[in-house]
C-alpha atoms as a PDB file:
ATOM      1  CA  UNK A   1      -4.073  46.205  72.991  1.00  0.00           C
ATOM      2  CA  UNK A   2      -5.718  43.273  71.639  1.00  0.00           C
ATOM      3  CA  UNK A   3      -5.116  42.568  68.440  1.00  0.00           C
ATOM      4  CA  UNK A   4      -7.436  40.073  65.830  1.00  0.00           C
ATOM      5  CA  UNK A   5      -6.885  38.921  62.233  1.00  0.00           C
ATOM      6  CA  UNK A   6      -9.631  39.319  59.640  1.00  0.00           C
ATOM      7  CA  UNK A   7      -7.762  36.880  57.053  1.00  0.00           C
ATOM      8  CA  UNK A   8      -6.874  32.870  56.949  1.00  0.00           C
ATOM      9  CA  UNK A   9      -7.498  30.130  55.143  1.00  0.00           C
ATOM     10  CA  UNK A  10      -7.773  26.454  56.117  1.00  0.00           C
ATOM     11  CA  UNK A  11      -8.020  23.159  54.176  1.00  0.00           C
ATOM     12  CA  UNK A  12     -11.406  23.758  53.112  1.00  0.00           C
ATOM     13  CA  UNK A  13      -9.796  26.220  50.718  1.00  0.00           C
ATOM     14  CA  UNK A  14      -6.104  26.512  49.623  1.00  0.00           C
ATOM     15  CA  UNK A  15      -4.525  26.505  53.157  1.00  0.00           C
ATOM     16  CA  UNK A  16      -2.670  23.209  54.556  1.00  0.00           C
ATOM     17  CA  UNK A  17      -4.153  23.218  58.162  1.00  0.00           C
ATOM     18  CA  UNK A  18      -7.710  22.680  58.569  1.00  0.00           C
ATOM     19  CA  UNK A  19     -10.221  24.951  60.430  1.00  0.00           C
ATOM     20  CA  UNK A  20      -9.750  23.477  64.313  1.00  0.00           C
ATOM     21  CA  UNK A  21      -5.996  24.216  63.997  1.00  0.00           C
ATOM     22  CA  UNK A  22      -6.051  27.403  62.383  1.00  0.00           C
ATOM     23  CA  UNK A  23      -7.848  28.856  65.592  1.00  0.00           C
ATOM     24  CA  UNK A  24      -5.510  26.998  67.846  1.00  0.00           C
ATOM     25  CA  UNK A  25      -2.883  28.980  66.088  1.00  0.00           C
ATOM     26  CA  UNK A  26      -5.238  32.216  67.127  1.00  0.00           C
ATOM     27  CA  UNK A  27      -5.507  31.379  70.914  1.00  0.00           C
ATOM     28  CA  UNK A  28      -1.959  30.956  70.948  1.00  0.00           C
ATOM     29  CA  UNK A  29      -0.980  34.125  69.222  1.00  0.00           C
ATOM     30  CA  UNK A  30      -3.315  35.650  72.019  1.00  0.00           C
ATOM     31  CA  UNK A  31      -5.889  36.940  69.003  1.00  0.00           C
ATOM     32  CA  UNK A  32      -9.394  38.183  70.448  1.00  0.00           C
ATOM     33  CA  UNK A  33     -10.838  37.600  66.948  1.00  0.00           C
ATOM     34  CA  UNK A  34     -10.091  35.877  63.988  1.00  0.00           C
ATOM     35  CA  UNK A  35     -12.207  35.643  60.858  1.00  0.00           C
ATOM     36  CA  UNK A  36     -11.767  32.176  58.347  1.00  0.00           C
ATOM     37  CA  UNK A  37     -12.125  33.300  55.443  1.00  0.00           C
ATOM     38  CA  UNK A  38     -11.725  30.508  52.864  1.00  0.00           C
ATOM     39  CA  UNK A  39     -11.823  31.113  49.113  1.00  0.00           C
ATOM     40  CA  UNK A  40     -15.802  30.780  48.220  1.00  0.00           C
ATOM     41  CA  UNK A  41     -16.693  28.504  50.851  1.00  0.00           C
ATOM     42  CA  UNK A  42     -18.156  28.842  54.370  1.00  0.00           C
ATOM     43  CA  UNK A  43     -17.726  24.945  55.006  1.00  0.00           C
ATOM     44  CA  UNK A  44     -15.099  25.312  57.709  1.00  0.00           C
ATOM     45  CA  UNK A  45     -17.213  27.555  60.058  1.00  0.00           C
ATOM     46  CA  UNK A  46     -18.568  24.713  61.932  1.00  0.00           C
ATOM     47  CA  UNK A  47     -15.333  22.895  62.710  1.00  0.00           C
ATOM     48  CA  UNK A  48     -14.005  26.544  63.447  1.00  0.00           C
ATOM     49  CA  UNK A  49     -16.962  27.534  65.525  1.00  0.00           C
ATOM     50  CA  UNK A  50     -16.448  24.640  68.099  1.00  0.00           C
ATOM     51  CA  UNK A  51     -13.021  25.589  68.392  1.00  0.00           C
ATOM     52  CA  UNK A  52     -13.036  29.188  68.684  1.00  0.00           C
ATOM     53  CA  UNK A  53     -15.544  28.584  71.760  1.00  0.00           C
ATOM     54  CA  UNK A  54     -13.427  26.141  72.772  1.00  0.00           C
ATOM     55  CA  UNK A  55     -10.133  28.625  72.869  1.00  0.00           C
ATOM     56  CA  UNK A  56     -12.477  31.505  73.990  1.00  0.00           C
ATOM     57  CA  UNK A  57     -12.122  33.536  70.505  1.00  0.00           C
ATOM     58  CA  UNK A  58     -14.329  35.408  68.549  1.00  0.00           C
ATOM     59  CA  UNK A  59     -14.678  33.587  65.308  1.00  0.00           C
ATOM     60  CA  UNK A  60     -15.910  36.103  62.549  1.00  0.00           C
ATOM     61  CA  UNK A  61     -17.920  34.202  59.455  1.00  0.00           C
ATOM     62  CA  UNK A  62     -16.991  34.946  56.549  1.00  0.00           C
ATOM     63  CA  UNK A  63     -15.235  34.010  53.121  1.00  0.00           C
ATOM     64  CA  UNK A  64     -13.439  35.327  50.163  1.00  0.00           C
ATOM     65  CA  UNK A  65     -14.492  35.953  46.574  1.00  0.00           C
ATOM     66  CA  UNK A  66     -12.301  35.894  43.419  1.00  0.00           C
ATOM     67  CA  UNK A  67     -13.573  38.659  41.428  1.00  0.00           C
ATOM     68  CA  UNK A  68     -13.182  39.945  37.869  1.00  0.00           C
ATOM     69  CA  UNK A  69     -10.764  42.790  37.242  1.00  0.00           C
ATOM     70  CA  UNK A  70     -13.195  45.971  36.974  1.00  0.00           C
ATOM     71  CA  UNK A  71     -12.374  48.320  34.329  1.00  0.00           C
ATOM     72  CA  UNK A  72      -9.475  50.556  35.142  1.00  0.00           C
ATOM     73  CA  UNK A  73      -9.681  54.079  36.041  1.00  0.00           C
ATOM     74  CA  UNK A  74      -8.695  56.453  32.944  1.00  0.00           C
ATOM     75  CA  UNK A  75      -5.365  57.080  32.637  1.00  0.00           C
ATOM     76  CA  UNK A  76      -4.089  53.936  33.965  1.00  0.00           C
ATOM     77  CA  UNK A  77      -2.988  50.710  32.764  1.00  0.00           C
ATOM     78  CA  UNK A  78      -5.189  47.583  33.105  1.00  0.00           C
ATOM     79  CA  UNK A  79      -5.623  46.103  36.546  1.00  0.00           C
ATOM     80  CA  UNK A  80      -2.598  43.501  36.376  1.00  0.00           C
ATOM     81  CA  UNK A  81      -3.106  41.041  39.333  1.00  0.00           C
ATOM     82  CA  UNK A  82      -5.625  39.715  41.090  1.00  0.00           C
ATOM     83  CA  UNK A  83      -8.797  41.421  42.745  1.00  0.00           C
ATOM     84  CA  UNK A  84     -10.213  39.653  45.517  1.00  0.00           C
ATOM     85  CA  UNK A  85     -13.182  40.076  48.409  1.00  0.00           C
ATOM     86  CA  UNK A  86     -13.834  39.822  51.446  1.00  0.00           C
ATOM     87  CA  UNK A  87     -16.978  38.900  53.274  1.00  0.00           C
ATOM     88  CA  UNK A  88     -17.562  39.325  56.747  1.00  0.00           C
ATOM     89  CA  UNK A  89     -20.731  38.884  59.358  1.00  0.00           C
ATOM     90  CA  UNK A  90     -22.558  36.693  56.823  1.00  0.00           C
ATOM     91  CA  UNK A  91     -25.955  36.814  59.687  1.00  0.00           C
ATOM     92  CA  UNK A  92     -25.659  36.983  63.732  1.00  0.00           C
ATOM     93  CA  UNK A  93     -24.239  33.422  64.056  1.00  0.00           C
ATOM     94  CA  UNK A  94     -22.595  30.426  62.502  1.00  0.00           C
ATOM     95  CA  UNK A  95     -25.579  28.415  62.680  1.00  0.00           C
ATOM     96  CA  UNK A  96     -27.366  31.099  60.771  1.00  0.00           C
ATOM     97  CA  UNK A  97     -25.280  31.563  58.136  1.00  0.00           C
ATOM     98  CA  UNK A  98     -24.956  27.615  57.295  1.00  0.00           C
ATOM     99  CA  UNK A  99     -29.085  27.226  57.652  1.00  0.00           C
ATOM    100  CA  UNK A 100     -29.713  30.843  55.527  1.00  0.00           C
ATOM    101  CA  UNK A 101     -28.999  29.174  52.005  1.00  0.00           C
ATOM    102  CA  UNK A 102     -29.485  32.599  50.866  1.00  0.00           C
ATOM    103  CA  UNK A 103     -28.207  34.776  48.098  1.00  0.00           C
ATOM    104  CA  UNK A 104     -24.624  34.751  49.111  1.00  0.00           C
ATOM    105  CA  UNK A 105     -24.514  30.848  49.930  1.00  0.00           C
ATOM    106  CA  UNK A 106     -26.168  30.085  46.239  1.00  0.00           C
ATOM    107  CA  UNK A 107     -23.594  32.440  44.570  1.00  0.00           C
ATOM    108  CA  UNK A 108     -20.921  30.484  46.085  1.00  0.00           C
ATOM    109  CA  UNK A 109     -21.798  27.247  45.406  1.00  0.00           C
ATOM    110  CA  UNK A 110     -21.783  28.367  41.758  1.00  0.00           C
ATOM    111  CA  UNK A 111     -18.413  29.777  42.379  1.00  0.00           C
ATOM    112  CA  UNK A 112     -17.010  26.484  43.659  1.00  0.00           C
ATOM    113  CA  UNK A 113     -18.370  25.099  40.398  1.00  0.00           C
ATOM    114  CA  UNK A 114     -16.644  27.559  38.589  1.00  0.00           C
ATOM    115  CA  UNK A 115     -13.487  26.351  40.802  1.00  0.00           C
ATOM    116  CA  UNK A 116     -13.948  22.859  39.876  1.00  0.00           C
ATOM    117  CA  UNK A 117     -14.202  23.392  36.142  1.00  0.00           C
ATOM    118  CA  UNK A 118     -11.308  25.849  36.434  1.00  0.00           C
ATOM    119  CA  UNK A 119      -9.319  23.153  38.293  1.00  0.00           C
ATOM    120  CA  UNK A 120      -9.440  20.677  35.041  1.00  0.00           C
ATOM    121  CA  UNK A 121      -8.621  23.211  32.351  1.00  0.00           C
ATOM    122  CA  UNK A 122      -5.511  23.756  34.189  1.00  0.00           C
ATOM    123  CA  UNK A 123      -4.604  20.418  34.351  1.00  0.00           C
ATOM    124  CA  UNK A 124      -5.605  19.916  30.459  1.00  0.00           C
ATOM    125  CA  UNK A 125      -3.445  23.242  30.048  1.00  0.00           C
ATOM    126  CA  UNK A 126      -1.107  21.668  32.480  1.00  0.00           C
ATOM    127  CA  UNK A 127      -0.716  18.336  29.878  1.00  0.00           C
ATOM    128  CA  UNK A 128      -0.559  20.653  26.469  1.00  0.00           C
ATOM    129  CA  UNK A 129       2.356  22.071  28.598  1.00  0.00           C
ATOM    130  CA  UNK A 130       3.693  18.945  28.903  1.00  0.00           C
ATOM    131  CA  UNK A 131       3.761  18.971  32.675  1.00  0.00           C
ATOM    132  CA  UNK A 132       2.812  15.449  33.874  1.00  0.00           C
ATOM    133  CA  UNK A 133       0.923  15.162  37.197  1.00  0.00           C
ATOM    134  CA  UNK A 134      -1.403  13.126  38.711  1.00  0.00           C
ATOM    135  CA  UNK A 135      -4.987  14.630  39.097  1.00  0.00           C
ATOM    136  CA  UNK A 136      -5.899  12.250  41.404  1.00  0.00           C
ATOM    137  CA  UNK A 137      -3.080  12.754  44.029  1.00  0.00           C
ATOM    138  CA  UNK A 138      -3.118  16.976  44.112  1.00  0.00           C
ATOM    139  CA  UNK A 139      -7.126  16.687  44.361  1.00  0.00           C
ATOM    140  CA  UNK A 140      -6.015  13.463  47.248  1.00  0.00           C
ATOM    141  CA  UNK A 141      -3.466  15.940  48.691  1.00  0.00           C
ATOM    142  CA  UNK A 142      -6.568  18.943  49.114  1.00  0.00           C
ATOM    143  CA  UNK A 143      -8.720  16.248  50.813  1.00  0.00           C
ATOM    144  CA  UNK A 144     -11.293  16.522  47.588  1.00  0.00           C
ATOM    145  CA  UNK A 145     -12.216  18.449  44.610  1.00  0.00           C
ATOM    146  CA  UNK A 146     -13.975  21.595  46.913  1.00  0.00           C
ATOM    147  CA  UNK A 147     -10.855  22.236  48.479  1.00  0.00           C
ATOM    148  CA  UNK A 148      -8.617  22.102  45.049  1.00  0.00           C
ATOM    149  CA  UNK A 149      -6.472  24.959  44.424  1.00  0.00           C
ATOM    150  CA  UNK A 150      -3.364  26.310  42.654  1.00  0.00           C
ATOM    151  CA  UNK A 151      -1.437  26.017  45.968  1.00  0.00           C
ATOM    152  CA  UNK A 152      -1.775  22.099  45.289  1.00  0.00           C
ATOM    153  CA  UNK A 153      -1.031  22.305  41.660  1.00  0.00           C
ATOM    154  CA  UNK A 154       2.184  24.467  42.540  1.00  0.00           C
ATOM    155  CA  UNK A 155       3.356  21.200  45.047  1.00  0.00           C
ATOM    156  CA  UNK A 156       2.429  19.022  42.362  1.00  0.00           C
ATOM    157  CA  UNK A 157       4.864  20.910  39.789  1.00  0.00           C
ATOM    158  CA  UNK A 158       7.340  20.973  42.615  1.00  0.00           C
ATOM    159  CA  UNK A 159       7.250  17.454  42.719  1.00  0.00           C
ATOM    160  CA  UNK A 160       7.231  17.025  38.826  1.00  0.00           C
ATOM    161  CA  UNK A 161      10.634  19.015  38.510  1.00  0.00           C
ATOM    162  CA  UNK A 162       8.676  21.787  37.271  1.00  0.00           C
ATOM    163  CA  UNK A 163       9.740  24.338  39.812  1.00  0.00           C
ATOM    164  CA  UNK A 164      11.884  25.166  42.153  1.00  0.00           C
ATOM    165  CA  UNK A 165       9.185  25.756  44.949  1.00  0.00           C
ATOM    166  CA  UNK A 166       5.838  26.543  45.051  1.00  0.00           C
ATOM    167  CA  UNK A 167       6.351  30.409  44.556  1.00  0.00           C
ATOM    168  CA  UNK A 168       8.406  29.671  41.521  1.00  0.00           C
ATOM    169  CA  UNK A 169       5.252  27.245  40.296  1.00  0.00           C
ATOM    170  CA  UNK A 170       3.525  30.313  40.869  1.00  0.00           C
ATOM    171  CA  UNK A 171       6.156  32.693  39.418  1.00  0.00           C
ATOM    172  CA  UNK A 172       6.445  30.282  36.019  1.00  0.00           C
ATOM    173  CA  UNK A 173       3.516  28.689  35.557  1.00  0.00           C
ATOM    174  CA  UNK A 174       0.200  29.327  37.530  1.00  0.00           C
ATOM    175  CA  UNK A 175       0.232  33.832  37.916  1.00  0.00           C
ATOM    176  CA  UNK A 176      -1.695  35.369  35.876  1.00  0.00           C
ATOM    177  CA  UNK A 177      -0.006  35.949  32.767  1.00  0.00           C
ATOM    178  CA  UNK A 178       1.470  32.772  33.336  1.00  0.00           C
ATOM    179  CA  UNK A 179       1.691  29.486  30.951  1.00  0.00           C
ATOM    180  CA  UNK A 180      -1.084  27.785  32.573  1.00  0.00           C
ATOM    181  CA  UNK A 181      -2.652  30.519  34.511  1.00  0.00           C
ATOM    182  CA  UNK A 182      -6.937  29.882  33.746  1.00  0.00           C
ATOM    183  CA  UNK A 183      -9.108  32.532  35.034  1.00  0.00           C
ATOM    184  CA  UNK A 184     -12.944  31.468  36.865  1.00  0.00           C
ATOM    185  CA  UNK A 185     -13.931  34.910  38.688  1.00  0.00           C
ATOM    186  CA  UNK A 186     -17.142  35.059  37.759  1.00  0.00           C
ATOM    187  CA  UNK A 187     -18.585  38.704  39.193  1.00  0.00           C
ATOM    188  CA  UNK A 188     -16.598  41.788  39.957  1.00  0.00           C
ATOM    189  CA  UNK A 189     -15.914  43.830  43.072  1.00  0.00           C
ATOM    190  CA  UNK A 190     -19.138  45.812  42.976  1.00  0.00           C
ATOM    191  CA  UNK A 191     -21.402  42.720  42.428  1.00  0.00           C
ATOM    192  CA  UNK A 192     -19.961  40.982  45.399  1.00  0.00           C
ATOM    193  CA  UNK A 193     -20.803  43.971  47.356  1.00  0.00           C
ATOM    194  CA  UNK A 194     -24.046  43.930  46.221  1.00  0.00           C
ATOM    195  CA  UNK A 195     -24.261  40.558  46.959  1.00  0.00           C
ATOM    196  CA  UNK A 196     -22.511  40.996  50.743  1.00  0.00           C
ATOM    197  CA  UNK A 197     -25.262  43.488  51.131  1.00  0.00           C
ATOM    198  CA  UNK A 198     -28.383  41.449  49.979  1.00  0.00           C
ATOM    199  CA  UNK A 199     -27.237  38.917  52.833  1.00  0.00           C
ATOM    200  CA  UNK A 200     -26.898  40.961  55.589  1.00  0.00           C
ATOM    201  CA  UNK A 201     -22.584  41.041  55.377  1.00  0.00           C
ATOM    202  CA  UNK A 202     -19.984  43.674  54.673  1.00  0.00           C
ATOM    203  CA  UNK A 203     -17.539  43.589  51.726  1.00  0.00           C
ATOM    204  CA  UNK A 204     -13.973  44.452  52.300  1.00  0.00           C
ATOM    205  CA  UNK A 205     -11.651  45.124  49.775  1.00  0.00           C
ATOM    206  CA  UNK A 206      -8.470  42.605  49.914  1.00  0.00           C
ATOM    207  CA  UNK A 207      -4.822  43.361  49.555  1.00  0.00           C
ATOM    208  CA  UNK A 208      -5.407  46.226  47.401  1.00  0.00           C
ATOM    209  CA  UNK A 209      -1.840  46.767  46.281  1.00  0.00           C
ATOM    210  CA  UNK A 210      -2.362  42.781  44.135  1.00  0.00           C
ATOM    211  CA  UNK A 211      -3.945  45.227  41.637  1.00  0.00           C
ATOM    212  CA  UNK A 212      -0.850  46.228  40.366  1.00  0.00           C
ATOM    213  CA  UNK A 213      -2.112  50.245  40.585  1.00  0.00           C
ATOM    214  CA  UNK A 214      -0.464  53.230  40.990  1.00  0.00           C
ATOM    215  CA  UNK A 215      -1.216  54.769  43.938  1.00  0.00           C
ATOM    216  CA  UNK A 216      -3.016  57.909  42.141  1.00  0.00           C
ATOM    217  CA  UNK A 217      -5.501  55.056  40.114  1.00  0.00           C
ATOM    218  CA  UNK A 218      -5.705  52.685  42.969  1.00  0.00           C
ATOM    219  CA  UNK A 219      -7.134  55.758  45.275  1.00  0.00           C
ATOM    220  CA  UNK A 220     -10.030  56.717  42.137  1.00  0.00           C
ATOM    221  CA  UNK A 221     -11.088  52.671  42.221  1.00  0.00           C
ATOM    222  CA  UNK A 222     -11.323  52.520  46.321  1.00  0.00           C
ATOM    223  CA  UNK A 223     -13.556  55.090  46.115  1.00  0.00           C
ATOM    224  CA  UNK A 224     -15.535  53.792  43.013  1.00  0.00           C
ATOM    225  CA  UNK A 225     -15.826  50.636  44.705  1.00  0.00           C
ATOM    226  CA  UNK A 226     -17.074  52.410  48.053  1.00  0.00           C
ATOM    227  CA  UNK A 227     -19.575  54.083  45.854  1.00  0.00           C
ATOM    228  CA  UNK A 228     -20.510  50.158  44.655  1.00  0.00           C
ATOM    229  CA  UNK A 229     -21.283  49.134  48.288  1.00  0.00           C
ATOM    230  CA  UNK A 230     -17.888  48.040  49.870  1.00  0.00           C
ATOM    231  CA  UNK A 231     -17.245  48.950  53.342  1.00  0.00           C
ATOM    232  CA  UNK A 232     -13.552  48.660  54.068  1.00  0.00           C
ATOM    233  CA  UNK A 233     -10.084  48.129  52.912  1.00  0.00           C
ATOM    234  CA  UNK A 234      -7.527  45.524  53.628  1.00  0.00           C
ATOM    235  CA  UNK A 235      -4.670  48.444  54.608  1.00  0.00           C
ATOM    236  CA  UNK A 236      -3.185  45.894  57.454  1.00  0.00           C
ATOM    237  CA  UNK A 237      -2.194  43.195  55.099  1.00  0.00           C
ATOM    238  CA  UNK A 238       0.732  40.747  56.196  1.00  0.00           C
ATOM    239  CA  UNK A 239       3.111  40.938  53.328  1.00  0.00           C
ATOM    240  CA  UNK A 240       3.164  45.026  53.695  1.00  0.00           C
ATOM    241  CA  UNK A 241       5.427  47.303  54.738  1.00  0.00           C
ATOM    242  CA  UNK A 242       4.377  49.767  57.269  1.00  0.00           C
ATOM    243  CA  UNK A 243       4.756  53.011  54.826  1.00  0.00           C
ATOM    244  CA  UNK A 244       2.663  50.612  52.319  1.00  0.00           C
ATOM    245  CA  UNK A 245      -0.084  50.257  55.354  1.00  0.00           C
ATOM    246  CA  UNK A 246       0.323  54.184  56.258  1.00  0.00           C
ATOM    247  CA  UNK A 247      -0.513  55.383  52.140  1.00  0.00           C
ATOM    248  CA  UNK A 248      -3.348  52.435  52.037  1.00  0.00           C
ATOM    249  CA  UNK A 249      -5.217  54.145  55.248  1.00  0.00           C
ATOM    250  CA  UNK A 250      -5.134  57.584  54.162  1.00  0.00           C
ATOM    251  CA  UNK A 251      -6.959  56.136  51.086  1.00  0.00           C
ATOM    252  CA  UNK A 252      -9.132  54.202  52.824  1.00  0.00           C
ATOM    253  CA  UNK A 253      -9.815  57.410  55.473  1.00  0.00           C
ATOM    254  CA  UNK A 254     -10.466  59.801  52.285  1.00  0.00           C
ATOM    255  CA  UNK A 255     -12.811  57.203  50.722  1.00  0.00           C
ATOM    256  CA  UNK A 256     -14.946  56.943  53.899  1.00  0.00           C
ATOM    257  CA  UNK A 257     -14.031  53.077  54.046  1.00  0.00           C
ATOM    258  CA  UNK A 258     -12.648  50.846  57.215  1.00  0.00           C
ATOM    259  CA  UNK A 259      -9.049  50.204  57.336  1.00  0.00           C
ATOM    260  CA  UNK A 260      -8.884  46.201  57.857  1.00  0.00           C
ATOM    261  CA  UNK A 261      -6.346  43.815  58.093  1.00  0.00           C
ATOM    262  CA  UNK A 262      -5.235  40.190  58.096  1.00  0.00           C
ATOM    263  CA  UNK A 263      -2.579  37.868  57.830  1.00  0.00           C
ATOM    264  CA  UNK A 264      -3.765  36.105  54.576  1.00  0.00           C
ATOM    265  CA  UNK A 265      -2.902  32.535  56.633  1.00  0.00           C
ATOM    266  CA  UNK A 266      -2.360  29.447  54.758  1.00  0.00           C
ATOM    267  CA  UNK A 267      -0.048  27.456  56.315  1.00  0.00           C
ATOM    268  CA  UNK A 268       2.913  25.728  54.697  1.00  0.00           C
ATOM    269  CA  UNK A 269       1.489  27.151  51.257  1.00  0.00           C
ATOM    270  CA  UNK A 270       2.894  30.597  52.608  1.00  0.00           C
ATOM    271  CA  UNK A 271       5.323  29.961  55.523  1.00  0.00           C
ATOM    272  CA  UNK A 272       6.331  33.330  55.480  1.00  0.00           C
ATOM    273  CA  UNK A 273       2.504  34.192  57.437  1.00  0.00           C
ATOM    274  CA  UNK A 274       1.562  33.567  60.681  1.00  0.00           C
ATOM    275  CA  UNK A 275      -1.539  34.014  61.906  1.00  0.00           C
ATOM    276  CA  UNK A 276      -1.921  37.363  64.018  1.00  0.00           C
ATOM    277  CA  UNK A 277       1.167  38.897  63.377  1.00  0.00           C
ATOM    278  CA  UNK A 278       1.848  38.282  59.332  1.00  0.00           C
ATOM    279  CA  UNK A 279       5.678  38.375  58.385  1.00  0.00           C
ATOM    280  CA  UNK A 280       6.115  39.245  62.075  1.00  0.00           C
ATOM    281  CA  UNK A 281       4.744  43.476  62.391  1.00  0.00           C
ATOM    282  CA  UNK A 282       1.485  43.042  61.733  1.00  0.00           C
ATOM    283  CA  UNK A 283      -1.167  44.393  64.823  1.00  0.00           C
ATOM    284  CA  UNK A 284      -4.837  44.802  63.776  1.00  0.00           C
ATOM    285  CA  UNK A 285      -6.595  46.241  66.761  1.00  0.00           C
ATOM    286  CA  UNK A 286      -9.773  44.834  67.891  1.00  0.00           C
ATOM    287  CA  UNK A 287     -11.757  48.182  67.067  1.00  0.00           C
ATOM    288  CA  UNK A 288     -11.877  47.271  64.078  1.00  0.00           C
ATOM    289  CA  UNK A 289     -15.171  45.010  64.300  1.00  0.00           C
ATOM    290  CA  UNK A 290     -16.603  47.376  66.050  1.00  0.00           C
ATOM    291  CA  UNK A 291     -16.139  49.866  62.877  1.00  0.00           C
ATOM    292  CA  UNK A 292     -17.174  47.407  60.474  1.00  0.00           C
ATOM    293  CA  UNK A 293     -20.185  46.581  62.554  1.00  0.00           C
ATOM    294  CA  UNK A 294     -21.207  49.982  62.677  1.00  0.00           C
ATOM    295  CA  UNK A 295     -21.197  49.883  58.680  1.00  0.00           C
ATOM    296  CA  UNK A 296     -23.096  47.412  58.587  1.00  0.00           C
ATOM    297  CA  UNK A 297     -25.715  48.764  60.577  1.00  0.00           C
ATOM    298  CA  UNK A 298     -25.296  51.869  58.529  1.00  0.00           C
ATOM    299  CA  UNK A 299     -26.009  49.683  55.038  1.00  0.00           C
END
C-alpha cells in the first residue's frame, strides 16, 4: 500500500534539515506523497519542488497556521495547548501558489511578522528571566529571522545551562503556561478555514489531541470547526497511539471530515519522528489525497 505523509517541516520553519533533504528522506522511506508544511511560510516549496521531481514524489503545497484557541465547548475547561492548521493544495502547482500573492500568501506574511515580533519579546522575557543568550547566534543558527523559532531558543537554553534538553526548554520555559512562553496566533481555526477556502486550499485540523480536550468536548469542536469550513482531521499523527488514532477517526467519520495524517517532521528538533513512519507505526495511505481533493472540489 503506498503510504504518504501530510506533515514536515524544514529549515524554512522550525525544522533542522532544509526542504531538498526533507524529500530525500521521503524517497527513501518509499513515500508517494509528502506535503512541507512549514509554520506560516510557503518559501521552501521551490527548493522542495525540484527535489520531489527529482526523487519522483508528489510534493503537496502547503503550510501550517498557529491559531488562537477558539472558545471552548460548554462544559469543558479552556482549550489548554496549542491549536494549529493545516493548509493543503494552496492552487494546481508550486509555481502557482508562489506567483498567486493572494489572500492566503498576504495573511502569512503578516503572520511571519507576528513571528518576528513574537521572537524578541521572548528574548526580552528571556533577559527579565535572567536567561542570557545571544540573539544573534539562535537567529544565525535558523539561517535568519523568517526561520526563527522556539526550537532554536530551546538549543539556545540548552546551551545556557538552562535545560536539560530541548524538551525540558520546552517543558520549563517556552510551553504555554510556561515562564517565557509569548503567544502571536493571530486568527482562529475557523478564520484560517475561511481563509484556506478564499484561496482555493483545504484546512485540516492538526494534532487534535494538543488541545488538551476530553474526548466528549474535543468531538462538539471537530464538528463546530467542520461547520467553520475545515475539511479534515489530523487522526494519523506520529506521536499517537493506535487506540488514540482509532477514537480520533470515528470523530472525524461522525463529523463528515477526512481522517489525515503526518509525521510532524523536524529533524533533530524531534528525533523521535521520522518522516513516513512517525515514532515507527505510522502508515497514511495514499487515498487520502484523493479524499481531500474531492473536498475540495466539493467547497
Amino acid at each position: 500500500m503506498p503510504v504518504i505523509d501530510l506533515h514536515t517541516h524544514s529549515s524554512i520553519s522550525d525544522g533542522s534539515d532544509p526542504p531538498e533533504r526533507v524529500c530525500e528522506l521521503a524517497a527513501a522511506a518509499g513515500l508517494s506523497a509528502l506535503a512541507l508544511t512549514d509554520h506560516d511560510s510557503l518559501n521552501g516549496l521551490t527548493e522542495a519542488a525540484r527535489a520531489a521531481e527529482r526523487l519522483g514524489v508528489r510534493l503537496v503545497p502547503g503550510c501550517e497556521i498557529s491559531c488562537m484557541k477558539p472558545e471552548p465547548p460548554p462544559g469543558s475547561g479552556p482549550v489548554s495547548g496549542s491549536v494549529h492548521v493545516l493548509v493543503y493544495f494552496v492552487g494546481s502547482s508550486v509555481s502557482e501558489v508562489l506567483a498567486a500573492g493572494g489572500t492566503l500568501q498576504s495573511e502569512l506574511a503578516l503572520l511571519r511578522d507576528d513571528r518576528a515580533e513574537r521572537n524578541r519579546r521572548l528574548m526580552a522575557r528571556l533577559e527579565e528571566l535572567g536567561i542570557e543568550i545571544d540573539y544573534d547566534a539562535v537567529v544565525a543558527e535558523a539561517g535568519g529571522e523568517e526561520g526563527l523559532g522556539r526550537p532554536h531558543f530551546a538549543r539556545a537554553l540548552v546551551r545556557a545551562g538552562a535545560a536539560e534538553d530541548v524538551q525540558d526548554a520546552f517543558d520549563r520555559w517556552l510551553a504555554d503556561g510556561r515562564p517565557a512562553y509569548v503567544p502571536k496566533a493571530r486568527i482562529t481555526p475557523g478564520q484560517a478555514a475561511q481563509l484556506a477556502r478564499a484561496s482555493g486550499a483545504v484546512a485540516v485540523l492538526a494534532h487534535p489531541l494538543s488541545l488538551g480536550l476530553e474526548t466528549k468536548h474535543l468531538e462538539r469542536m471537530v464538528s463546530e470547526l467542520a461547520e467553520a469550513g475545515v475539511a479534515g482531521l489530523e487522526a494519523l499523527y506520529g506521536r499517537y497511539s493506535r487506540e488514540e488514532r482509532k477514537s480520533l477517526r470515528a470523530i472525524a467519520d461522525r463529523a463528515g471530515l477526512v481522517p489525515t495524517g503526518g509525521s510532524d517532521y523536524h529533524g533533530t528538533f524531534k528525533p523521535d519522528l521520522s518522516v513516513g513512519s512517525g515514532t515507527g507505526d505510522l502508515e497514511v495511505p495514499d487515498d487520502v489525497l484523493d479524499a481531500l481533493a474531492a473536498a475540495l472540489s466539493r467547497k
